[in-house]
C-alpha atoms as a PDB file:
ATOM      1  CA  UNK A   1     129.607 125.259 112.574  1.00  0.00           C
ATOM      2  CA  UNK A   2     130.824 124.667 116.117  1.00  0.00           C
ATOM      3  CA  UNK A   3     133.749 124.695 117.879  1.00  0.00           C
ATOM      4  CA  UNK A   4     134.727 122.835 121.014  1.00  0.00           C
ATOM      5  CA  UNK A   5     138.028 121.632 122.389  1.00  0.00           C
ATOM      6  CA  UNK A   6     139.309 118.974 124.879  1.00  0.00           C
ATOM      7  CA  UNK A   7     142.383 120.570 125.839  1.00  0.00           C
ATOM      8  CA  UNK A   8     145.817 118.435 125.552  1.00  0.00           C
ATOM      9  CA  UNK A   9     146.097 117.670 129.247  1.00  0.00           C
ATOM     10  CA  UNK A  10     142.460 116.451 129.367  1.00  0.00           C
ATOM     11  CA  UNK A  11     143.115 113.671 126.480  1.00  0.00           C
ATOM     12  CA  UNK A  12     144.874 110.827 127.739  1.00  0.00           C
ATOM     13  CA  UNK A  13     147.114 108.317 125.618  1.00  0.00           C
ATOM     14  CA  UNK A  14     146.283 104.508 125.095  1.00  0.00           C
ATOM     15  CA  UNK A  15     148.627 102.364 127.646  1.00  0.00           C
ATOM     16  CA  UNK A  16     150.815 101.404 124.604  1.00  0.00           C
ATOM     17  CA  UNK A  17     151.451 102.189 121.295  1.00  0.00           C
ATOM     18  CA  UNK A  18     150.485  98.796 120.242  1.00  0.00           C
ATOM     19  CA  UNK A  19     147.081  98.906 121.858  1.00  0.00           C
ATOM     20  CA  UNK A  20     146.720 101.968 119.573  1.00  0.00           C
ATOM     21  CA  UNK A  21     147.484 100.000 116.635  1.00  0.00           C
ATOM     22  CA  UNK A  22     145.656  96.895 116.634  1.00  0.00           C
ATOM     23  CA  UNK A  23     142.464  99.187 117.844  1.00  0.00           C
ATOM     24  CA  UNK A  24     143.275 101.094 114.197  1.00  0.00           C
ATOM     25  CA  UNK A  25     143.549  97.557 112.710  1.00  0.00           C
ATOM     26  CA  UNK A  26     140.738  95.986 114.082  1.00  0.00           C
ATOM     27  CA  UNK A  27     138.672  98.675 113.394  1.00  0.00           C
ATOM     28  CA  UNK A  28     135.946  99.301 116.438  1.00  0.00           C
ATOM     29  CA  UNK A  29     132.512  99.578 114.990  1.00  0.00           C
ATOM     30  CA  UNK A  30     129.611  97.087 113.166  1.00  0.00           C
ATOM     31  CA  UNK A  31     131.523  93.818 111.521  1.00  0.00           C
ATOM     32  CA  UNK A  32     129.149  93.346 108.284  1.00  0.00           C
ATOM     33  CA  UNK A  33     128.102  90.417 108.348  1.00  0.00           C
ATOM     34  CA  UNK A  34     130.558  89.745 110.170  1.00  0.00           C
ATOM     35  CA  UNK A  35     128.998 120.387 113.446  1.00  0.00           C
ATOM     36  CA  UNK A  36     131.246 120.435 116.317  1.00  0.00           C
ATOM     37  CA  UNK A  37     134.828 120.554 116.041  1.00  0.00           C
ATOM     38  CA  UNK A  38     137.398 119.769 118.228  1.00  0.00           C
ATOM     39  CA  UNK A  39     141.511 120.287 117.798  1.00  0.00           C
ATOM     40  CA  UNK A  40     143.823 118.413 119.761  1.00  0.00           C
ATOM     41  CA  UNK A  41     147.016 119.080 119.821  1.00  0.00           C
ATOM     42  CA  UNK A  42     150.290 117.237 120.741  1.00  0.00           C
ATOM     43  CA  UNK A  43     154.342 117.412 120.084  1.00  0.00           C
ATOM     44  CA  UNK A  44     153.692 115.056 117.101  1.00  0.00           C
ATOM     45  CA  UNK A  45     150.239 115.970 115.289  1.00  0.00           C
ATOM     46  CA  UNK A  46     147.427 118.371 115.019  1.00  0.00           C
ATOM     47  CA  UNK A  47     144.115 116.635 115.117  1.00  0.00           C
ATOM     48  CA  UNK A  48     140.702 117.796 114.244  1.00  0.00           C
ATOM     49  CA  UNK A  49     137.647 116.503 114.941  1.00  0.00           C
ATOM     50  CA  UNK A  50     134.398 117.299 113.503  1.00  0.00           C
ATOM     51  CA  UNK A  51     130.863 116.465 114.339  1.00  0.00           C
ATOM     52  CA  UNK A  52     127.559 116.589 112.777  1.00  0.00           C
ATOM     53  CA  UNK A  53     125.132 115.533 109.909  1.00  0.00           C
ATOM     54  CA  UNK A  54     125.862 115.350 106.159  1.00  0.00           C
ATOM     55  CA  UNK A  55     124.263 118.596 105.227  1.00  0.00           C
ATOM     56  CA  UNK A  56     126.616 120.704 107.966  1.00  0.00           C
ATOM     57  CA  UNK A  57     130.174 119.379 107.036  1.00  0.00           C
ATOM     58  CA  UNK A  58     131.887 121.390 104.726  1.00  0.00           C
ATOM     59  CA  UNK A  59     131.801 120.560 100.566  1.00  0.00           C
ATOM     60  CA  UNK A  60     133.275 117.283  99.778  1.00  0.00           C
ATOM     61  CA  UNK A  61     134.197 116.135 102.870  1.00  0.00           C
ATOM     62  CA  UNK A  62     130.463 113.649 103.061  1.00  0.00           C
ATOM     63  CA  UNK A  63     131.590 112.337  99.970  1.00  0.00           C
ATOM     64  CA  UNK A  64     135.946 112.317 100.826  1.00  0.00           C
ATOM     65  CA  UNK A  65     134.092 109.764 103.923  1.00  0.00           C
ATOM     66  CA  UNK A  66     132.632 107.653 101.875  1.00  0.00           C
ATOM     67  CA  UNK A  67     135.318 107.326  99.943  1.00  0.00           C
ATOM     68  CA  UNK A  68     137.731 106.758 102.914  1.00  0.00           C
ATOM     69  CA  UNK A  69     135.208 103.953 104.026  1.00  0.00           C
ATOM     70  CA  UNK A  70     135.722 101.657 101.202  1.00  0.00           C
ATOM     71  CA  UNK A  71     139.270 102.348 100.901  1.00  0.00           C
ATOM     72  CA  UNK A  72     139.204 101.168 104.908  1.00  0.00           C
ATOM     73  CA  UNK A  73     135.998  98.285 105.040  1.00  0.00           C
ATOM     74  CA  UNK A  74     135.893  97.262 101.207  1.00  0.00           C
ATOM     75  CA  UNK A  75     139.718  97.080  99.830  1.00  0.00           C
ATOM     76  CA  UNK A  76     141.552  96.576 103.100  1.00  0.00           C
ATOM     77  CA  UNK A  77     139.317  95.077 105.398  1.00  0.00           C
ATOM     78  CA  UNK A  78     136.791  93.204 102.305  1.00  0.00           C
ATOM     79  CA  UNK A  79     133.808  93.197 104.289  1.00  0.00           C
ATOM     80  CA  UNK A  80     131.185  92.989 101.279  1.00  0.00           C
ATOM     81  CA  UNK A  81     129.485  96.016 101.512  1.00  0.00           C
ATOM     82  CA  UNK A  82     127.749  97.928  98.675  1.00  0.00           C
ATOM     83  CA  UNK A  83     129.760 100.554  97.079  1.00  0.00           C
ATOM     84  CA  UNK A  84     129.145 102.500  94.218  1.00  0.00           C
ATOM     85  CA  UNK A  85     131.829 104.557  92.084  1.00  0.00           C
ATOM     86  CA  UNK A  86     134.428 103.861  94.918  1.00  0.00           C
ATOM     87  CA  UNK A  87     132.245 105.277  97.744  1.00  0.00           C
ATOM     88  CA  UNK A  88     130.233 103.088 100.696  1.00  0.00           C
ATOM     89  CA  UNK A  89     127.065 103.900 102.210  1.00  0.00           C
ATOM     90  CA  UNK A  90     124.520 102.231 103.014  1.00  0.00           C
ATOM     91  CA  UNK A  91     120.703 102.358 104.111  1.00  0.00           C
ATOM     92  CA  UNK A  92     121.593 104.089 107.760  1.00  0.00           C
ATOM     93  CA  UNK A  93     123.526 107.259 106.196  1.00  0.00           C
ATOM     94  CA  UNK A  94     120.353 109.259 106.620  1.00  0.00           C
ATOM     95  CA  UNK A  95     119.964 112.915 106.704  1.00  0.00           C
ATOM     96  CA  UNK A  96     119.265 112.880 110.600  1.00  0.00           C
ATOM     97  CA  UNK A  97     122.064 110.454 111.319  1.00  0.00           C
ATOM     98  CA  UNK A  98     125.377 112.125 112.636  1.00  0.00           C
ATOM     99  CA  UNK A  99     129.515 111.751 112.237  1.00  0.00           C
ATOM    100  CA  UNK A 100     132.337 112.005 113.873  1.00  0.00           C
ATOM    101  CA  UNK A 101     135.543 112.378 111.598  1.00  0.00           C
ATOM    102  CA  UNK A 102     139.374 113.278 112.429  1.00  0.00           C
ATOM    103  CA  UNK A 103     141.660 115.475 110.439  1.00  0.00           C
ATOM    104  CA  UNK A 104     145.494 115.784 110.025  1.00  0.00           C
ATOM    105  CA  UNK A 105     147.161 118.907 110.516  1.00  0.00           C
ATOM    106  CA  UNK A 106     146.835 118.758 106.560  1.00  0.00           C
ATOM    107  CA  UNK A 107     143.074 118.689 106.707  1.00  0.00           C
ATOM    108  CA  UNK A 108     142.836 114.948 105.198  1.00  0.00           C
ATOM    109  CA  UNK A 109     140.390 113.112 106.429  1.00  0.00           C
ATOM    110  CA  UNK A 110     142.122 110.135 108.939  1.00  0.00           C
ATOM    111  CA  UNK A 111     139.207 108.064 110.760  1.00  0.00           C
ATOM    112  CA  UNK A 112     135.483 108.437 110.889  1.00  0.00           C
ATOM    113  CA  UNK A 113     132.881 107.402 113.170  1.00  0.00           C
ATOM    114  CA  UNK A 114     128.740 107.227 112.650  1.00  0.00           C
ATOM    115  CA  UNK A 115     126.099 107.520 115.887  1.00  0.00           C
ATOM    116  CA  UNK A 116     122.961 106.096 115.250  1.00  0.00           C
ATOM    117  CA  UNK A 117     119.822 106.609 118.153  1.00  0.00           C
ATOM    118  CA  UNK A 118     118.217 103.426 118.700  1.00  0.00           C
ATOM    119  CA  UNK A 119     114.847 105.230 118.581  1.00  0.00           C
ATOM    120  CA  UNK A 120     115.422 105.432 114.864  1.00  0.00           C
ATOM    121  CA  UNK A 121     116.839 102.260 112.809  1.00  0.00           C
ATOM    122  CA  UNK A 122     119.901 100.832 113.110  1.00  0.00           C
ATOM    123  CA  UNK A 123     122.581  98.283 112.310  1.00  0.00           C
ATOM    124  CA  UNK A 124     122.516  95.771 114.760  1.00  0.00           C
ATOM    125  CA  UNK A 125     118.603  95.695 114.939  1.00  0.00           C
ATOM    126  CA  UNK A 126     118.095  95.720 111.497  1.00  0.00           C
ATOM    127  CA  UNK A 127     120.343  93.685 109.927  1.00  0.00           C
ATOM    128  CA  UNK A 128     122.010  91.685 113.090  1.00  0.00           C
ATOM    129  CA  UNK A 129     119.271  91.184 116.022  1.00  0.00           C
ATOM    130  CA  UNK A 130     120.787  87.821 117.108  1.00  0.00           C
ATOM    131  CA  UNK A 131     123.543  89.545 118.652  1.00  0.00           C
ATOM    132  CA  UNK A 132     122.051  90.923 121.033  1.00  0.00           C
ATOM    133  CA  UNK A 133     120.116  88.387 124.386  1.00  0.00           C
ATOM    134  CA  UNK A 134     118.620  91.217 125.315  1.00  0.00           C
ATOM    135  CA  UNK A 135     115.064  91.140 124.192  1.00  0.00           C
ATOM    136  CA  UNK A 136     113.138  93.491 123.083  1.00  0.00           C
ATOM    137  CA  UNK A 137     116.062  95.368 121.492  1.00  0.00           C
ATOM    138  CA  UNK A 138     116.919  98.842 122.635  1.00  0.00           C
ATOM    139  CA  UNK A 139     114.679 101.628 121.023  1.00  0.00           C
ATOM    140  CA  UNK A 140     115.448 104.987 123.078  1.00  0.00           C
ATOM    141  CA  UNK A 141     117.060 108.271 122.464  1.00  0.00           C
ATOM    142  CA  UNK A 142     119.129 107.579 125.620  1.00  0.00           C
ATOM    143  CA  UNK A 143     120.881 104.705 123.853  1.00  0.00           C
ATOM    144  CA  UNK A 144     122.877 104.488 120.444  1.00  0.00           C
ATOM    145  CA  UNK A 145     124.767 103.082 118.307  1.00  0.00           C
ATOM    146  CA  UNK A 146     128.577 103.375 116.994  1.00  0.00           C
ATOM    147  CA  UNK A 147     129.212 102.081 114.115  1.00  0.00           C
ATOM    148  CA  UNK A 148     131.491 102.723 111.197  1.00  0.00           C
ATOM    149  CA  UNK A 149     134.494 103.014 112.968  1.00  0.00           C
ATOM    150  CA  UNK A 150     137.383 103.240 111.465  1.00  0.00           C
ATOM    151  CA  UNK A 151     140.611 105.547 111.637  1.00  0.00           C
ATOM    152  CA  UNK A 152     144.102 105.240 110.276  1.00  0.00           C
ATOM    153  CA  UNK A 153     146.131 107.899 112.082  1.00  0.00           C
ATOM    154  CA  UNK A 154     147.699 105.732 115.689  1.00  0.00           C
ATOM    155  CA  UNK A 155     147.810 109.373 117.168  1.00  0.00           C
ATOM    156  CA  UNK A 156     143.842 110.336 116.187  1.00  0.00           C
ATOM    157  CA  UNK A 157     142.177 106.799 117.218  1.00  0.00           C
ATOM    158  CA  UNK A 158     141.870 107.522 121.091  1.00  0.00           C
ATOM    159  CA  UNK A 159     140.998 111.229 120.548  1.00  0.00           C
ATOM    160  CA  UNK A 160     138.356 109.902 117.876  1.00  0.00           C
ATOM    161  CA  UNK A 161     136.892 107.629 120.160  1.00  0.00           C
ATOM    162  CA  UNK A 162     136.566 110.077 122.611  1.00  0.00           C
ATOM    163  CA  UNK A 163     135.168 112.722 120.508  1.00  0.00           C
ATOM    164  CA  UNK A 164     132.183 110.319 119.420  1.00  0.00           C
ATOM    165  CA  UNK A 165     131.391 109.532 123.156  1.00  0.00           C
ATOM    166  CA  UNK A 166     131.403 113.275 124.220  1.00  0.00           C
ATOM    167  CA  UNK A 167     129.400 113.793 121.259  1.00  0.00           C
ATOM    168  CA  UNK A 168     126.840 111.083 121.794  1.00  0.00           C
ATOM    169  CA  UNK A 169     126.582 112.214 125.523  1.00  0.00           C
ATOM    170  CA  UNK A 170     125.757 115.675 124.067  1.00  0.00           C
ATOM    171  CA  UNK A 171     122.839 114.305 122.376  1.00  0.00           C
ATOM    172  CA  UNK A 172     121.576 112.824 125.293  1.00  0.00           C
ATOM    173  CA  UNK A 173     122.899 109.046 125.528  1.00  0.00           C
ATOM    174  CA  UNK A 174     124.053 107.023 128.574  1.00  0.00           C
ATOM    175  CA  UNK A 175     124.632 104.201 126.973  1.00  0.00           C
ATOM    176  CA  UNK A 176     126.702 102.763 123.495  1.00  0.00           C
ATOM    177  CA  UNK A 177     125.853  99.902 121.330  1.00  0.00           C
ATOM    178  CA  UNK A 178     128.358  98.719 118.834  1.00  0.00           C
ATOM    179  CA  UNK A 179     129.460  95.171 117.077  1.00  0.00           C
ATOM    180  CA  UNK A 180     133.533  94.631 117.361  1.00  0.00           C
ATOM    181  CA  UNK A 181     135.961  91.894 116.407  1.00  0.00           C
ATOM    182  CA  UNK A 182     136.225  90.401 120.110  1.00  0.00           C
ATOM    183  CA  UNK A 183     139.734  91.955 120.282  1.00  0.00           C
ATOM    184  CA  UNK A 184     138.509  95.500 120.619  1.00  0.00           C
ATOM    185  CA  UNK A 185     136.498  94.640 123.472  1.00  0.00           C
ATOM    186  CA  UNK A 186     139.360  93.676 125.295  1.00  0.00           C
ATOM    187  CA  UNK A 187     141.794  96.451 124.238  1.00  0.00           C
ATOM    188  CA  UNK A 188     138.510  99.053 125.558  1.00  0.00           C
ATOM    189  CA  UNK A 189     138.689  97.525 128.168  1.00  0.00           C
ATOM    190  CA  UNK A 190     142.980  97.851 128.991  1.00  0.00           C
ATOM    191  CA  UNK A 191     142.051 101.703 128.166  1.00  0.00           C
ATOM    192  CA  UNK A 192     139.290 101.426 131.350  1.00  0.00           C
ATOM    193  CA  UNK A 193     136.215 101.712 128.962  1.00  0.00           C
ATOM    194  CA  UNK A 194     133.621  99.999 130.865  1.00  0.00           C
ATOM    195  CA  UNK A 195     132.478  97.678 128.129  1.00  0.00           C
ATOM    196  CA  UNK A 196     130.244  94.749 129.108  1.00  0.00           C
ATOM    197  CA  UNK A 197     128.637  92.146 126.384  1.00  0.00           C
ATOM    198  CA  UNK A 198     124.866  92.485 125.129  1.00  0.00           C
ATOM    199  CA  UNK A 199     125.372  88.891 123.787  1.00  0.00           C
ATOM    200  CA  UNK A 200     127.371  85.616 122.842  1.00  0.00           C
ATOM    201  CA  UNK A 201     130.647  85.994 120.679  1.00  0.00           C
ATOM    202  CA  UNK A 202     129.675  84.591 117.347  1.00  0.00           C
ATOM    203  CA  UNK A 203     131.551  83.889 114.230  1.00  0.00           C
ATOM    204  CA  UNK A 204     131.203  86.016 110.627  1.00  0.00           C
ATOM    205  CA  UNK A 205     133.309  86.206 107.617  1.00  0.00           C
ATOM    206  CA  UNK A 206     135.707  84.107 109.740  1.00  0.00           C
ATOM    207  CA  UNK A 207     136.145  86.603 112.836  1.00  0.00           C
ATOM    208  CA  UNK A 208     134.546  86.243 115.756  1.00  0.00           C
ATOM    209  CA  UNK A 209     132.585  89.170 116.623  1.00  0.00           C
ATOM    210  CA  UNK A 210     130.488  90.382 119.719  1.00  0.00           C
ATOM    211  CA  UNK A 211     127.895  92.973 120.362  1.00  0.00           C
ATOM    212  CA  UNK A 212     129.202  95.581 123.023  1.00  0.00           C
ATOM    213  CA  UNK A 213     127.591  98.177 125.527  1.00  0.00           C
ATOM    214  CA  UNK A 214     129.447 100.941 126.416  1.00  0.00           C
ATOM    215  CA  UNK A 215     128.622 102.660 129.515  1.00  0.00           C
ATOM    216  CA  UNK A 216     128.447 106.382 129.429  1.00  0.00           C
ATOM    217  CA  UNK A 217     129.737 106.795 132.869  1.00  0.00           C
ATOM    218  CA  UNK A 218     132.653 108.425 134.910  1.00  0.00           C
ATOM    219  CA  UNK A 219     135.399 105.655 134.477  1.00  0.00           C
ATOM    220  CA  UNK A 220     134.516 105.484 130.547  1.00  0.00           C
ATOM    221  CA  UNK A 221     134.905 109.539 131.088  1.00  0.00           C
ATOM    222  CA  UNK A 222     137.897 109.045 132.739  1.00  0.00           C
ATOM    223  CA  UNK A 223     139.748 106.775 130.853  1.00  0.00           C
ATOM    224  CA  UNK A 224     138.999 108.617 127.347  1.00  0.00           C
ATOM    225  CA  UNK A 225     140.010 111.844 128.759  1.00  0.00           C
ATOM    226  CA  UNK A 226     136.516 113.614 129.399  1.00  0.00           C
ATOM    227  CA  UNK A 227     136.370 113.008 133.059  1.00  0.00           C
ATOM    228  CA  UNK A 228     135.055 115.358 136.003  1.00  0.00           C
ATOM    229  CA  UNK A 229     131.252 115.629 134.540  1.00  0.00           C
ATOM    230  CA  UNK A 230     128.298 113.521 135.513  1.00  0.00           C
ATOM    231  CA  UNK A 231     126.912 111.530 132.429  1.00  0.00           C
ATOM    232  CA  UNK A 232     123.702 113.756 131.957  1.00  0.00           C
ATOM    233  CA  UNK A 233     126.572 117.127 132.170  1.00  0.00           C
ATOM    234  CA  UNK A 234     128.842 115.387 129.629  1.00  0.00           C
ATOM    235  CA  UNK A 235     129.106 117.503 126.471  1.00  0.00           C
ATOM    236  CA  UNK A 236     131.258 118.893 124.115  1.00  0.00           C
ATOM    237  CA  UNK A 237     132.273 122.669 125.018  1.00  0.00           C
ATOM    238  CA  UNK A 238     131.032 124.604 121.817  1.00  0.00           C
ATOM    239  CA  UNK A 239     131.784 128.156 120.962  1.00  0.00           C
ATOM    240  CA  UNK A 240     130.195 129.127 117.803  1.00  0.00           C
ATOM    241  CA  UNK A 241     132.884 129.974 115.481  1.00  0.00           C
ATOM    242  CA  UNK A 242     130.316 131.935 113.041  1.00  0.00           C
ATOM    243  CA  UNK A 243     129.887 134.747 115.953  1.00  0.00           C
END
């Protein structure tokens, strides 16, 4: 397992606390139908974030995730996903694919996040290619996709979010996909997220929802905390903890 920090004065905090909230409401990530670790640290709460496939996260915590994703998507959100014994996964939890999750200073899990490479298969081009005008659809390993993203901790959902960007940038990306209810496009954007649409707003389920880039770039850097590095530099600062 890894180890990397963004340290407290690096991370800054959403414009308002209510931005926070309605980004932990709205949950930023694919509408259906509709490891690394890093601590951050402030006067209020420890948070942790990990990073990495199923197979590297400690016992229990791949299945305490799935469990926290129905309690978020299924009984408070009711997106119809498939669950089974309390738990939600689907076809794109693969053993390649990789997490993001946050931590309380208790060690419960508090929000989670998935990366998916368009080179492999993915939500919005398997199951919701009329999102996105852009044809064909993106298939590189410079380009993924967020999805998943949920967290209920108002302290944890910036660092989160930055976490899974420094993370995909370690892997190589420039570029983020992900499906939102419309207002988290605009609340990225009042945190100075460079966010531009990959298609038309459409209605699912009742919400309108729109597919999302996100640019990998220095104001997206800058605004989540991880600025001062070109794109192609951006990566999480690891120190193996098992030396």
């Amino acid at each position: 397992m890894n180890i990397h920090g963004f340290l407290p004065a690096q991370i800054q905090q959403p414009q308002c606390e209510a931005c926070i909230n309605l980004v932990q409401m709205l949950i930023l990530g694919a509408f259906y139908p509709c490891p690394a670790r890093g601590i951050f640290t402030d006067s209020m709460q420890t948070i942790t974030t990990i990073s990495g496939r199923l197979s590297e996260f400690p016992p229990g915590l791949a299945t305490a995730m799935a469990r926290y994703r129905h309690q978020i998507f299924i009984e408070r959100l009711g997106w119809p996903l498939t669950a089974h014994h309390g738990a939600e996964r689907d076809q794109f939890d693969r053993s390649d694919t990789l997490y993001v999750l946050a931590l309380d200073a208790e060690g419960k899990l508090c929000g989670c996040a998935r990366l998916l490479p368009t080179s492999r298969p993915y939500l919005l081009g398997v199951i919701f290619p009329e999102m996105a005008e852009e044809k064909p659809l993106p298939c590189s390993s410079t380009i993924w996709e967020i999805s998943r993203f949920a967290c209920t901790s108002a302290s944890a959902t910036h660092r989160l979010l930055a976490a899974t960007v420094a993370r995909a940038a370690a892997e190589g990306a420039i570029r983020l996909m992900t499906i939102s209810p419309i207002g988290v496009e605009r609340l990225l954007r009042r945190m100075k997220v460079r966010t531009q649409r990959a298609g038309k707003p459409l209605r699912r389920e009742g919400k309108t929802i729109v597919a999302c880039w996100i640019e990998i770039d220095a104001q997206t850097c800058a605004a989540l905390g991880i600025a001062g590095r070109e794109p192609a530099q951006i990566q999480a600062q690891e120190d193996d903890i098992g030396q």
